[in-house]
PDB file of N, CA and C in Angstrom:
ATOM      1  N   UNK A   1     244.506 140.503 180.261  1.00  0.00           N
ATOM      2  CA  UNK A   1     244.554 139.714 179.048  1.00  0.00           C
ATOM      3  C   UNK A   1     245.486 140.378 178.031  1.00  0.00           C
ATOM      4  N   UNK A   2     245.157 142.182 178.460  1.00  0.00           N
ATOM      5  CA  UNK A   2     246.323 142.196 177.028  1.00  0.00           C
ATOM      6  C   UNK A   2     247.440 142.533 177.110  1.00  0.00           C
ATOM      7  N   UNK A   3     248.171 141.873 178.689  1.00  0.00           N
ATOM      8  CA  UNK A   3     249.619 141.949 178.915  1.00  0.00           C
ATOM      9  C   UNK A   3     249.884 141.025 178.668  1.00  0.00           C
ATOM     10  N   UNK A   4     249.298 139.604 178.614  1.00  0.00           N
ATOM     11  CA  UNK A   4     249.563 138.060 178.521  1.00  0.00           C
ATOM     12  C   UNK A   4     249.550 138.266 176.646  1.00  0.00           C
ATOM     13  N   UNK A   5     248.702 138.759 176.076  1.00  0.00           N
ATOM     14  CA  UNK A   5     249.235 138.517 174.661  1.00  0.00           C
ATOM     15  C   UNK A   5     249.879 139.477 173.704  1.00  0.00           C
ATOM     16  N   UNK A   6     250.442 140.416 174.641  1.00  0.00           N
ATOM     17  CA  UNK A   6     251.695 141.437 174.547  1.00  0.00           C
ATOM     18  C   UNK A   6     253.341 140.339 174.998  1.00  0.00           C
ATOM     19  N   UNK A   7     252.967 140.090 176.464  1.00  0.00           N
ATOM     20  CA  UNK A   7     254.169 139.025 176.715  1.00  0.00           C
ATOM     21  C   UNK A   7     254.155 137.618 175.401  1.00  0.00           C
ATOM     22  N   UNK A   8     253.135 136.988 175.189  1.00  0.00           N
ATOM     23  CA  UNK A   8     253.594 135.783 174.358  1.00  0.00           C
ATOM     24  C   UNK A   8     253.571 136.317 172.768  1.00  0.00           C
ATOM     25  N   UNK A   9     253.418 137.311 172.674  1.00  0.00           N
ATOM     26  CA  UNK A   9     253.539 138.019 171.474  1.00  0.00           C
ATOM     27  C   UNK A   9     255.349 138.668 171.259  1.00  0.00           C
ATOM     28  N   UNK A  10     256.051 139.006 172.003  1.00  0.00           N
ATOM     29  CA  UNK A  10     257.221 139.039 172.679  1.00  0.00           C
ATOM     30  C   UNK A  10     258.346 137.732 172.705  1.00  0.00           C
ATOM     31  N   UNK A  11     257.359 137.009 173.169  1.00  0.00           N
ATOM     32  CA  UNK A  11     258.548 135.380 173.025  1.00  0.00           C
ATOM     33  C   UNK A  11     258.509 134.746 171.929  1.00  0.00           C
ATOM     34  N   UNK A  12     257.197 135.140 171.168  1.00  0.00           N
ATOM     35  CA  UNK A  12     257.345 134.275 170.042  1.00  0.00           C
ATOM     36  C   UNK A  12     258.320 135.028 169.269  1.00  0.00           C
ATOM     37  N   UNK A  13     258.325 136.606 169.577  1.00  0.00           N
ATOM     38  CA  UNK A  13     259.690 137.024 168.428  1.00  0.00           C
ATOM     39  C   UNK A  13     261.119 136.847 168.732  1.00  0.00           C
ATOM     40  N   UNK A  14     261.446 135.948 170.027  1.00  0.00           N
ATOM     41  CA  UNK A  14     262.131 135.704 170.639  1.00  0.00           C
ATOM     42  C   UNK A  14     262.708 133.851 169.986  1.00  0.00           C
ATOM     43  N   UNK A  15     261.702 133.366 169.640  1.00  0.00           N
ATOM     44  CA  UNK A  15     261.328 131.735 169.588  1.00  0.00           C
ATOM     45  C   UNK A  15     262.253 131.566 167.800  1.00  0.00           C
ATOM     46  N   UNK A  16     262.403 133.009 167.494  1.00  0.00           N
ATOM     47  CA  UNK A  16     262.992 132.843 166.042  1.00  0.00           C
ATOM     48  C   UNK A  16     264.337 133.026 165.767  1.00  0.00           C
ATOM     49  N   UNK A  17     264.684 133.765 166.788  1.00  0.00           N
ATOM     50  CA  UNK A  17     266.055 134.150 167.221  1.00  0.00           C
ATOM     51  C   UNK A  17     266.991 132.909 167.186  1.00  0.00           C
ATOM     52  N   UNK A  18     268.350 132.917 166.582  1.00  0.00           N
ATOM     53  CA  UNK A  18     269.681 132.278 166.831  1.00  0.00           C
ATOM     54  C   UNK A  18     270.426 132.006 167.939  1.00  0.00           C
ATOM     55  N   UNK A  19     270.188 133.573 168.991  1.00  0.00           N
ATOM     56  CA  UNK A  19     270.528 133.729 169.495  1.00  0.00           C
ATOM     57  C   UNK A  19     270.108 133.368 171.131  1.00  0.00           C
ATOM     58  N   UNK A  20     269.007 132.627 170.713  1.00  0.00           N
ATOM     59  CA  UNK A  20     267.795 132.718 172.042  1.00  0.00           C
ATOM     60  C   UNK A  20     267.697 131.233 171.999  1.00  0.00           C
ATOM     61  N   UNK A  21     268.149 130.028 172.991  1.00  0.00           N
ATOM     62  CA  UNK A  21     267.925 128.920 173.250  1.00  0.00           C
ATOM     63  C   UNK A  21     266.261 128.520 173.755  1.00  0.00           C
ATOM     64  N   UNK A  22     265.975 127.168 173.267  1.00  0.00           N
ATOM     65  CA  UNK A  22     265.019 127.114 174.048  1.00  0.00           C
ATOM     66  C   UNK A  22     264.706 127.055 175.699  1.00  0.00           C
ATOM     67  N   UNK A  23     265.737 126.518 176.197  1.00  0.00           N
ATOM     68  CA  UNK A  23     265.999 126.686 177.516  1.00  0.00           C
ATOM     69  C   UNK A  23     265.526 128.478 178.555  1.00  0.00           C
ATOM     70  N   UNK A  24     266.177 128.962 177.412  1.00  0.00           N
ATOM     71  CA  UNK A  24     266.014 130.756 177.842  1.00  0.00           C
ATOM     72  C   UNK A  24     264.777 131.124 178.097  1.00  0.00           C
ATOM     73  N   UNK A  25     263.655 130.402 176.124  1.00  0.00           N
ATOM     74  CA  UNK A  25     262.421 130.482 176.280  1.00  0.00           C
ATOM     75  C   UNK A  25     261.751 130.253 177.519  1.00  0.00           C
ATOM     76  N   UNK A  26     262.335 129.179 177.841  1.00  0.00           N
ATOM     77  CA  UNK A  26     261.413 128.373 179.147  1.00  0.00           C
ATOM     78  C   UNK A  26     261.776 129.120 180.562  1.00  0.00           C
ATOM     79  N   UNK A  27     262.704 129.514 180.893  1.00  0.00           N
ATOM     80  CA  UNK A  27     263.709 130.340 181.925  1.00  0.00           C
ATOM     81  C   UNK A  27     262.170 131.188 181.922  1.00  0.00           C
ATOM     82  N   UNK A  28     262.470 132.230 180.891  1.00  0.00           N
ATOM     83  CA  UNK A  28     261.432 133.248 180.454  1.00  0.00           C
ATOM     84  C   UNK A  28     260.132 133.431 181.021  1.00  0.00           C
ATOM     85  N   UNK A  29     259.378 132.547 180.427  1.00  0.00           N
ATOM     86  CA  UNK A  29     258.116 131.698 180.930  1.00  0.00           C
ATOM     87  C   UNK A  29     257.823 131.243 182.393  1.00  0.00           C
ATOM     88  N   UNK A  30     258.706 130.534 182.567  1.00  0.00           N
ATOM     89  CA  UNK A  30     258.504 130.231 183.916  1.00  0.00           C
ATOM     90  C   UNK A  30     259.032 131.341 184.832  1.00  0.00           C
ATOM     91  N   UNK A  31     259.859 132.494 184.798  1.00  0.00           N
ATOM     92  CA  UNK A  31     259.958 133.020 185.820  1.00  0.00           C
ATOM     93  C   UNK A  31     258.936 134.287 185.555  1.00  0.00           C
ATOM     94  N   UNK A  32     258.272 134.272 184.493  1.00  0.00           N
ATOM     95  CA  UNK A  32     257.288 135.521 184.290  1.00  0.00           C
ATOM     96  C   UNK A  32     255.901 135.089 185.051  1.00  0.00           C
ATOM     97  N   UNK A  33     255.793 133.800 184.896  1.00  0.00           N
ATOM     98  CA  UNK A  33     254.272 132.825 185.698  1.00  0.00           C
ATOM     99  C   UNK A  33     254.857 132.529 187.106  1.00  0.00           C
ATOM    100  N   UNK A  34     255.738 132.721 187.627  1.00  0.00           N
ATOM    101  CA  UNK A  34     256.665 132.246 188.855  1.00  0.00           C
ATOM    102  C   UNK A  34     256.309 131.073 188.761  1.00  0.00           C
ATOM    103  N   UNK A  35     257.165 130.021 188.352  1.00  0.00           N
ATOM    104  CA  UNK A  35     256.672 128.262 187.848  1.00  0.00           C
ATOM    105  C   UNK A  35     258.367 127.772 188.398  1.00  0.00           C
ATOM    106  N   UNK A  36     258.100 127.197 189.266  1.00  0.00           N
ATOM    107  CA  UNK A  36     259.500 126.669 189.960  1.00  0.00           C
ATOM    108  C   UNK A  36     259.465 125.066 188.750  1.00  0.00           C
ATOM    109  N   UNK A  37     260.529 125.334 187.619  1.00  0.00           N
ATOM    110  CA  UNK A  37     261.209 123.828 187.495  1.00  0.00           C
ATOM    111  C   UNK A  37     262.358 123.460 188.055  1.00  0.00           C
ATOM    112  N   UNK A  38     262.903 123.895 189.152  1.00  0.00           N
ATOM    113  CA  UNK A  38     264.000 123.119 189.463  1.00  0.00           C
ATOM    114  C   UNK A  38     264.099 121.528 189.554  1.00  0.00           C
ATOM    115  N   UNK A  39     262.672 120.925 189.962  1.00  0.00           N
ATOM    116  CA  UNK A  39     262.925 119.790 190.008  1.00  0.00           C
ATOM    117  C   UNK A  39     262.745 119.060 188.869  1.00  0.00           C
ATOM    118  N   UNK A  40     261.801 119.785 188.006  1.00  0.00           N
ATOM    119  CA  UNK A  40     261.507 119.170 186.551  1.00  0.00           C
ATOM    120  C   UNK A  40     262.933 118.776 185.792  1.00  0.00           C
ATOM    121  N   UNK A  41     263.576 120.167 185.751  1.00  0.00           N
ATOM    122  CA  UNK A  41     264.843 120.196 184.848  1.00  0.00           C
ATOM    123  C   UNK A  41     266.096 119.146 186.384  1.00  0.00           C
ATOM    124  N   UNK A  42     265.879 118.635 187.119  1.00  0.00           N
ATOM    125  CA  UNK A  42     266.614 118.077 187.757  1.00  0.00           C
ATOM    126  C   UNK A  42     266.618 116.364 187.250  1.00  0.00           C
ATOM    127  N   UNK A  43     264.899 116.265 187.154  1.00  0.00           N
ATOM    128  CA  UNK A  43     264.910 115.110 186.497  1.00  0.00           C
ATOM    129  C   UNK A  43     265.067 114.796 185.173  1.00  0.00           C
ATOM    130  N   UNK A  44     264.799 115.844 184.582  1.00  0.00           N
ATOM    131  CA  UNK A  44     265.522 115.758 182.896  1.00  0.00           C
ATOM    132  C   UNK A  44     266.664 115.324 182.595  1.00  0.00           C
ATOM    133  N   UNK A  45     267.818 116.017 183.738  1.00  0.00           N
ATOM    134  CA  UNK A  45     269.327 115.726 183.987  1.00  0.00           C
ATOM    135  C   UNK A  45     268.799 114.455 184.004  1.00  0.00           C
ATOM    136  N   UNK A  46     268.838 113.832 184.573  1.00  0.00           N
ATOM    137  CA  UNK A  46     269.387 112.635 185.495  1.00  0.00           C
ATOM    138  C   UNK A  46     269.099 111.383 184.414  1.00  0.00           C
ATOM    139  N   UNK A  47     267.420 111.755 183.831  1.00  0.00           N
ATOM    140  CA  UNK A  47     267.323 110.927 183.101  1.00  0.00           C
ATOM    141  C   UNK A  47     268.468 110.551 181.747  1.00  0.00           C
ATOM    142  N   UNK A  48     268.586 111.981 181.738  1.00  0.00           N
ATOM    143  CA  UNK A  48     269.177 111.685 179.718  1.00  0.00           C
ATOM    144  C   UNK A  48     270.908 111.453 180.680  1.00  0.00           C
ATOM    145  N   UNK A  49     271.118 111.498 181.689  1.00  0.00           N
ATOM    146  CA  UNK A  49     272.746 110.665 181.801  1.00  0.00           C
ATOM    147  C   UNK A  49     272.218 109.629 182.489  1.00  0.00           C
ATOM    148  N   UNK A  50     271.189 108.973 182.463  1.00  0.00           N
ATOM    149  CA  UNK A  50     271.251 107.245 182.917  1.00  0.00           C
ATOM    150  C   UNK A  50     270.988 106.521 181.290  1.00  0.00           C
ATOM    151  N   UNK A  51     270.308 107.228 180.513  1.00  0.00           N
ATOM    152  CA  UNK A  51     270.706 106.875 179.099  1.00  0.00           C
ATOM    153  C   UNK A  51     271.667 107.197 178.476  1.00  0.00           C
ATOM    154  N   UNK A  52     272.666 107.651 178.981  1.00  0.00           N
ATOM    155  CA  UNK A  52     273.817 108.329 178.195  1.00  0.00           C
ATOM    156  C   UNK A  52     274.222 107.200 178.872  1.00  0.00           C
ATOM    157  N   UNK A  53     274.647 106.941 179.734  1.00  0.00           N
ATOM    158  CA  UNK A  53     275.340 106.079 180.861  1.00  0.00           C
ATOM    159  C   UNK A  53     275.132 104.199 180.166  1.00  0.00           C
ATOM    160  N   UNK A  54     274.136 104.392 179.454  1.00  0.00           N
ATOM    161  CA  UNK A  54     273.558 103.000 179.135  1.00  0.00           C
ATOM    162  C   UNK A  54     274.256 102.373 178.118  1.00  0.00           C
ATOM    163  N   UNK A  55     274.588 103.653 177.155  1.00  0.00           N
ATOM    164  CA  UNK A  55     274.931 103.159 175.848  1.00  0.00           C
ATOM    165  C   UNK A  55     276.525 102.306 176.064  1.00  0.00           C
ATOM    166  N   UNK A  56     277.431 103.087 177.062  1.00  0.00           N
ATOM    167  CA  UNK A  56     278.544 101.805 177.300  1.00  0.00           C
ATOM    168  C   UNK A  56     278.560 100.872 178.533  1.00  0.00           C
ATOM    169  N   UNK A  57     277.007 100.518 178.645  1.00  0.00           N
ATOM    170  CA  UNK A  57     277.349  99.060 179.481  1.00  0.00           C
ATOM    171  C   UNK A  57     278.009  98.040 179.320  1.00  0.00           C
ATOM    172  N   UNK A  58     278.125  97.403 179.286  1.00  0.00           N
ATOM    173  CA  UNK A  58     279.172  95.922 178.334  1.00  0.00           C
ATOM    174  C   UNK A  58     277.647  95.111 178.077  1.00  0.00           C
ATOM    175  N   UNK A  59     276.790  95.097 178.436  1.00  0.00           N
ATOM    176  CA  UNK A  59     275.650  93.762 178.176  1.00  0.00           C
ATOM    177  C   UNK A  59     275.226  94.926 177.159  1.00  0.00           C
ATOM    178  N   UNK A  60     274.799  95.973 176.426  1.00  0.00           N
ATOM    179  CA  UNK A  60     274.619  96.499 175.326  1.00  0.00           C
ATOM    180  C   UNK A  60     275.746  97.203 174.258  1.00  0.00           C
ATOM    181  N   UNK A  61     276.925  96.565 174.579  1.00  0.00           N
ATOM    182  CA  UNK A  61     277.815  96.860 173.673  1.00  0.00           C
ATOM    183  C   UNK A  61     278.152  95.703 172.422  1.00  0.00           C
ATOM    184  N   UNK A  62     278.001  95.548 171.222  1.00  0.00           N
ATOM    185  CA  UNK A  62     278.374  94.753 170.411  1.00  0.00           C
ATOM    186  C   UNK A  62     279.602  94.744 169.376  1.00  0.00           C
ATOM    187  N   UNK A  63     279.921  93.810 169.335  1.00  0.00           N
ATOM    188  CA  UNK A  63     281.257  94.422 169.019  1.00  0.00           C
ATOM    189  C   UNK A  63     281.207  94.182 167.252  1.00  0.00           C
ATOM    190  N   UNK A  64     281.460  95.183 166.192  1.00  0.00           N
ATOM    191  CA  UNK A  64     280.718  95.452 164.557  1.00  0.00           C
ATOM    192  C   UNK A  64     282.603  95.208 163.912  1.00  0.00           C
ATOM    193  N   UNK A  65     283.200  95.213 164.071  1.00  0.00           N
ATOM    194  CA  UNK A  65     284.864  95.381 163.403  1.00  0.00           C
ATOM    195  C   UNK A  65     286.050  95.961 163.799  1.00  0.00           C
ATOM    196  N   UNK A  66     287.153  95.370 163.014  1.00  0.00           N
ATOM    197  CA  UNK A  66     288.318  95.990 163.523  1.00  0.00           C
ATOM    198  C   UNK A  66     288.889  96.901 162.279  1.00  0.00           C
ATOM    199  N   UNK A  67     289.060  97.876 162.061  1.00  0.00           N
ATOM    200  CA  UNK A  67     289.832  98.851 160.890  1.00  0.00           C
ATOM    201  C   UNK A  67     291.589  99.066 161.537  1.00  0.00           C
ATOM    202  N   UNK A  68     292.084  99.331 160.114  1.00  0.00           N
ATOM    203  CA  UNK A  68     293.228  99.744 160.210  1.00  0.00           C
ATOM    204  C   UNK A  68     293.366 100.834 160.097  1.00  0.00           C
ATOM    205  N   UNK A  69     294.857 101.547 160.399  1.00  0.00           N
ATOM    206  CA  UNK A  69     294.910 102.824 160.935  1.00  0.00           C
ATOM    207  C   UNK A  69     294.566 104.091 159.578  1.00  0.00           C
ATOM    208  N   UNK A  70     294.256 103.211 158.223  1.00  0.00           N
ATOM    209  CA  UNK A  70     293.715 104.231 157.473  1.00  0.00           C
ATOM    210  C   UNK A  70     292.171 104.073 157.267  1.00  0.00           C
ATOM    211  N   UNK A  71     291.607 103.209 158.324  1.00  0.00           N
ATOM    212  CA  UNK A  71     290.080 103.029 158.469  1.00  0.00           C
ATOM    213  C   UNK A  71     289.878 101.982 157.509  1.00  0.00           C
ATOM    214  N   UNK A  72     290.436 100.798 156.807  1.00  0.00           N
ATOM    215  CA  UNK A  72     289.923  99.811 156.061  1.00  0.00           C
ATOM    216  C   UNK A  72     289.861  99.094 157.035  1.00  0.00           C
ATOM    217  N   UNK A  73     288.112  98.220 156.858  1.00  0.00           N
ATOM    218  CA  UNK A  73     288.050  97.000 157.527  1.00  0.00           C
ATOM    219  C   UNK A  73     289.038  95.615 157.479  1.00  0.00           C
ATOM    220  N   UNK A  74     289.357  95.397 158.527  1.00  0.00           N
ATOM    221  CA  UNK A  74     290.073  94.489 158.857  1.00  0.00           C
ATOM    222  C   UNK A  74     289.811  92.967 159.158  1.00  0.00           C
ATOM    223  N   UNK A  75     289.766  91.714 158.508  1.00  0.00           N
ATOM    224  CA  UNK A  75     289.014  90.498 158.850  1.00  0.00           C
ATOM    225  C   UNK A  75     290.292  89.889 159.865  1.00  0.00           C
ATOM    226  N   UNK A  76     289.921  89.552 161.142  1.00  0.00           N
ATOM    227  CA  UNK A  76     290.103  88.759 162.535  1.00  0.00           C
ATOM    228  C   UNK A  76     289.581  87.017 162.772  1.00  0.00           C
ATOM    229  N   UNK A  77     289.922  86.577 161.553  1.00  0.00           N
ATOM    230  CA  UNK A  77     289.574  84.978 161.679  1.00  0.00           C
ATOM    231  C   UNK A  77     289.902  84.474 162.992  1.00  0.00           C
ATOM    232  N   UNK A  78     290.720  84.437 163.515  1.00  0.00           N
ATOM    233  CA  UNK A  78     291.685  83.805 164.906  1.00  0.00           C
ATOM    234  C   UNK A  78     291.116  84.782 165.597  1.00  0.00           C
ATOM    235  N   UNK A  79     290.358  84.835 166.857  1.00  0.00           N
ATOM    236  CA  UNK A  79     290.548  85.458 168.261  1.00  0.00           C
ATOM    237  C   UNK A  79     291.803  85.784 169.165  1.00  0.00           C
ATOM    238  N   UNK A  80     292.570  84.283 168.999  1.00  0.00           N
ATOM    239  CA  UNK A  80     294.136  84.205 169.675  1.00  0.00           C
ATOM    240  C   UNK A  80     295.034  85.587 168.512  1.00  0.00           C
ATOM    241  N   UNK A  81     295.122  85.528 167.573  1.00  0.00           N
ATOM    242  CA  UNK A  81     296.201  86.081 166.503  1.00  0.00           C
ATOM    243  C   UNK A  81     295.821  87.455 166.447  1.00  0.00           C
ATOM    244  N   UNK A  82     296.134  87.951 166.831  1.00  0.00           N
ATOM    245  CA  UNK A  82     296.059  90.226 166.387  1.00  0.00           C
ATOM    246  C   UNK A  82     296.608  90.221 164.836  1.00  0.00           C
ATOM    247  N   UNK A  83     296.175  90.482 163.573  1.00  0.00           N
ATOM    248  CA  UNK A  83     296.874  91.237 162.655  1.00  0.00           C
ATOM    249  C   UNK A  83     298.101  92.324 163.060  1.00  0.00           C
ATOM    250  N   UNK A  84     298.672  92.535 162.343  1.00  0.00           N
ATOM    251  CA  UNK A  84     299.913  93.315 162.825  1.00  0.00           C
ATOM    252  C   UNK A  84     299.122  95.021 162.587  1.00  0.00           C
ATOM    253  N   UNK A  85     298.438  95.419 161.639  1.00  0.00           N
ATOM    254  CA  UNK A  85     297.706  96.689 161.615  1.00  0.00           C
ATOM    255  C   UNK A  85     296.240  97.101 162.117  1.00  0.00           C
ATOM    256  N   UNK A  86     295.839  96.081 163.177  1.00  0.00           N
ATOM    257  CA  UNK A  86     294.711  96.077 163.920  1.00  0.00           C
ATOM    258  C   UNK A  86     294.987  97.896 164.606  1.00  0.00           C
ATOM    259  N   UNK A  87     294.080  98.876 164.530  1.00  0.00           N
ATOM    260  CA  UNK A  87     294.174 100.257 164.836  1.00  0.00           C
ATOM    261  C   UNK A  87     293.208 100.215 165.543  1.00  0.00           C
ATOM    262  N   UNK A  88     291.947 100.110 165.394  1.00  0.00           N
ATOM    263  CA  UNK A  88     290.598 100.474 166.160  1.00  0.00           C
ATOM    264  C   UNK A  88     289.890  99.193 165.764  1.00  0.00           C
ATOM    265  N   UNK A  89     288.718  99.280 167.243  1.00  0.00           N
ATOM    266  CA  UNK A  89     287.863  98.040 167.361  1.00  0.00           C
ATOM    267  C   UNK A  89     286.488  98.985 167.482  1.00  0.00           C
ATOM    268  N   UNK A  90     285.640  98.765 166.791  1.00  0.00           N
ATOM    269  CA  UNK A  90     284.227  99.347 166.583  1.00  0.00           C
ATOM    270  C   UNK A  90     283.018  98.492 167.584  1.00  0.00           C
ATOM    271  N   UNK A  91     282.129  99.091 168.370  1.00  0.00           N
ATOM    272  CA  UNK A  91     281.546  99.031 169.189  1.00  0.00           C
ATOM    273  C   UNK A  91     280.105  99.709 168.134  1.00  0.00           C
ATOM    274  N   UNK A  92     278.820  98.706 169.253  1.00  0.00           N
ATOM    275  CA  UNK A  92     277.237  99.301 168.381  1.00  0.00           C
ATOM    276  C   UNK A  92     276.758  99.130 169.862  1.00  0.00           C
ATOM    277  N   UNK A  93     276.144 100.050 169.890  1.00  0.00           N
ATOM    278  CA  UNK A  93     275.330 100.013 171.646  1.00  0.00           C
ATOM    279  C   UNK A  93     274.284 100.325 171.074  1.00  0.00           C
ATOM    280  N   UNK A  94     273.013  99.239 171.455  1.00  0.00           N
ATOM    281  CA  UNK A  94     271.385  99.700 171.083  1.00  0.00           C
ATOM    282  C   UNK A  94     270.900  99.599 172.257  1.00  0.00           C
ATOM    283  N   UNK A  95     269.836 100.707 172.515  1.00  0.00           N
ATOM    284  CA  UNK A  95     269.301 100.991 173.894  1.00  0.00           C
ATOM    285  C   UNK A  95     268.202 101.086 173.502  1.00  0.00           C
ATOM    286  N   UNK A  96     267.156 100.872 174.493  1.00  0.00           N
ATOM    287  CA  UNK A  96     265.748 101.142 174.546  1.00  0.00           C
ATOM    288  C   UNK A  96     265.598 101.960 175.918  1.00  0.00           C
ATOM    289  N   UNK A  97     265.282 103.297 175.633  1.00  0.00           N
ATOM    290  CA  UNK A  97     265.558 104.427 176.312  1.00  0.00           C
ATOM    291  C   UNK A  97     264.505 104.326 177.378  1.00  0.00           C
ATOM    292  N   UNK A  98     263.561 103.682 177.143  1.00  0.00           N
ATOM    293  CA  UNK A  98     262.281 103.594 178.146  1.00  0.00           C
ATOM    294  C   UNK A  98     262.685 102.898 179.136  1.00  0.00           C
ATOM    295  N   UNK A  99     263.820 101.955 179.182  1.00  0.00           N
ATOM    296  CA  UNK A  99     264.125 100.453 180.153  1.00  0.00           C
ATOM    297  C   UNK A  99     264.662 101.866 181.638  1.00  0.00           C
ATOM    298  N   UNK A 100     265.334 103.257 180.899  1.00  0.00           N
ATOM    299  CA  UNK A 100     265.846 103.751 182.005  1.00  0.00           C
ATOM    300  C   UNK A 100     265.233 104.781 182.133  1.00  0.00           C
ATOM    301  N   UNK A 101     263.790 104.963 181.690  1.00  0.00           N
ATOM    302  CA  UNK A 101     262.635 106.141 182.052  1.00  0.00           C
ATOM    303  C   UNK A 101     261.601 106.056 181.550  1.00  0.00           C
ATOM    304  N   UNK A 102     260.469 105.344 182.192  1.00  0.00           N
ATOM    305  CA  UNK A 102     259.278 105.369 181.721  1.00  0.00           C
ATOM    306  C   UNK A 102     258.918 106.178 180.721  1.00  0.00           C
ATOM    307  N   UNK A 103     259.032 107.592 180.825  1.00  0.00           N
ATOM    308  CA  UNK A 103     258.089 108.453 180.539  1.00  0.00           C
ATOM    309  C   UNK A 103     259.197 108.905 178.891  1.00  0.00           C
ATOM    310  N   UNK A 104     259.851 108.122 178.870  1.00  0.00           N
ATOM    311  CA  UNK A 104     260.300 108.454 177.116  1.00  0.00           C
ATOM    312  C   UNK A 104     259.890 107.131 176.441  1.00  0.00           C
ATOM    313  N   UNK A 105     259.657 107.618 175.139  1.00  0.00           N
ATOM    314  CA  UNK A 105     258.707 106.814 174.134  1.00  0.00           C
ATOM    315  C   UNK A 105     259.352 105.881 174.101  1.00  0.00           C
ATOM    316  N   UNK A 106     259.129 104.304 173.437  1.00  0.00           N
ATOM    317  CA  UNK A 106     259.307 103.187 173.201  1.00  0.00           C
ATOM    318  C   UNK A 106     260.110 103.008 172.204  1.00  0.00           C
ATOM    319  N   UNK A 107     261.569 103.400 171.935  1.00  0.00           N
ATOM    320  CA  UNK A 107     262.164 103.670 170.728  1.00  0.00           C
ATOM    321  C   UNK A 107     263.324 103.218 170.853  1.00  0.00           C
ATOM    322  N   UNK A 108     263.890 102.703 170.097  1.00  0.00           N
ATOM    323  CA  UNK A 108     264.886 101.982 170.197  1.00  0.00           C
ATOM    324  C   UNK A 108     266.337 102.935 169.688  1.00  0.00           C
ATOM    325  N   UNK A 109     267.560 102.954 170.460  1.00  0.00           N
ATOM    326  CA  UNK A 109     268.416 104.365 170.304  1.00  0.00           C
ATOM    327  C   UNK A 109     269.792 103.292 169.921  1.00  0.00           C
ATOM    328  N   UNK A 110     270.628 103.553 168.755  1.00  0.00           N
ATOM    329  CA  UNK A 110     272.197 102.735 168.168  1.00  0.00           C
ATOM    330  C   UNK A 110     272.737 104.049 168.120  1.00  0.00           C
ATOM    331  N   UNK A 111     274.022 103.990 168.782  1.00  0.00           N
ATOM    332  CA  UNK A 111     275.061 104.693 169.168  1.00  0.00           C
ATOM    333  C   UNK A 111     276.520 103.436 168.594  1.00  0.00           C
ATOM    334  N   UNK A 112     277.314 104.115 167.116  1.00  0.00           N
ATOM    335  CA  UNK A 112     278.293 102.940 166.765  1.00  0.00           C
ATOM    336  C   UNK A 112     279.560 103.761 167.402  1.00  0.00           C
ATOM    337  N   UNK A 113     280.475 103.210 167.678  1.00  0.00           N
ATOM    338  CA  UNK A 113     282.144 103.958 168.094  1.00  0.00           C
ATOM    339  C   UNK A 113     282.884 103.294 168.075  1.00  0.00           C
ATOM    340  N   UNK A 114     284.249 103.908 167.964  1.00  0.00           N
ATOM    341  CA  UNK A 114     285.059 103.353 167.613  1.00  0.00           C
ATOM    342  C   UNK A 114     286.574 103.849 168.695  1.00  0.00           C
ATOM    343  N   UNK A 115     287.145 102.254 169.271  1.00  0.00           N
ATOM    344  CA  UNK A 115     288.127 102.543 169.983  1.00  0.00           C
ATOM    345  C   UNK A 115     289.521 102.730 169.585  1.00  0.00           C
ATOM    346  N   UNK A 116     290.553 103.354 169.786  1.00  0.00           N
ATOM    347  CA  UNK A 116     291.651 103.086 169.125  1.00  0.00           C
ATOM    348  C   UNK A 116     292.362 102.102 170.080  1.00  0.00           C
ATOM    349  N   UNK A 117     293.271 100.818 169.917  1.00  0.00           N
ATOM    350  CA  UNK A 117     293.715  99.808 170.852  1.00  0.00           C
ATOM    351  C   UNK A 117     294.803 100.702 170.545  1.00  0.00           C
ATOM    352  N   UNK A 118     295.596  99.724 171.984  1.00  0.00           N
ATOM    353  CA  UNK A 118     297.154 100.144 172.281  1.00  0.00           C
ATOM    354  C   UNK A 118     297.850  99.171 171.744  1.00  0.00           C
TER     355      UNK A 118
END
């Protein structure tokens, strides 16, 4: 017992550090308990790039404006007609992070960007 609250007595002075990721923490931990996450942290990957992956689908991309090349919004009445200083076209991707992993909360995620056209 009083190596276990010598060791977490140890990480917590570790847990304050700049220099010390939480990742490390957990490294730490788990290889002091011998706790295999390879597969945990495999599915962590995978999940947060099928939500990364989500935000530029085209069925959740909306399209918010066009700015000119000193960033003033630009009004596009005509679809057919380009303005002559059309610079960037602005994109809003809203995701609901749960649709691509159960096990993250019910929350709705807006990611806005902006393309520069040719």
């Amino acid at each position: 017992m009083l190596i276990a609250k010598l060791f977490f007595h140890q990480i917590l002075s570790f847990s304050d550090s700049s220099s010390v990721s939480f990742n490390d923490l957990i490294s730490i931990v788990a290889s002091y308990f011998d706790i295999n996450t390879g597969s945990a942290e495999r599915e962590a990957e995978s999940a947060a790039q099928s939500i990364s992956r989500s935000f530029f689908q085209v069925s959740n991309l909306i399209g918010v404006t066009f700015y000119d090349t000193l960033g003033k919004t630009i009004e596009v009445p005509n679809n057919a007609f380009r303005p002559a200083d059309v610079t960037y076209f602005t994109f809003r991707s809203n995701v609901s992070a749960n649709t691509d992993d159960c096990r993250v909360p019910k929350k709705s995620l807006t990611l806005e960007f902006s393309l520069r056209l040719p």
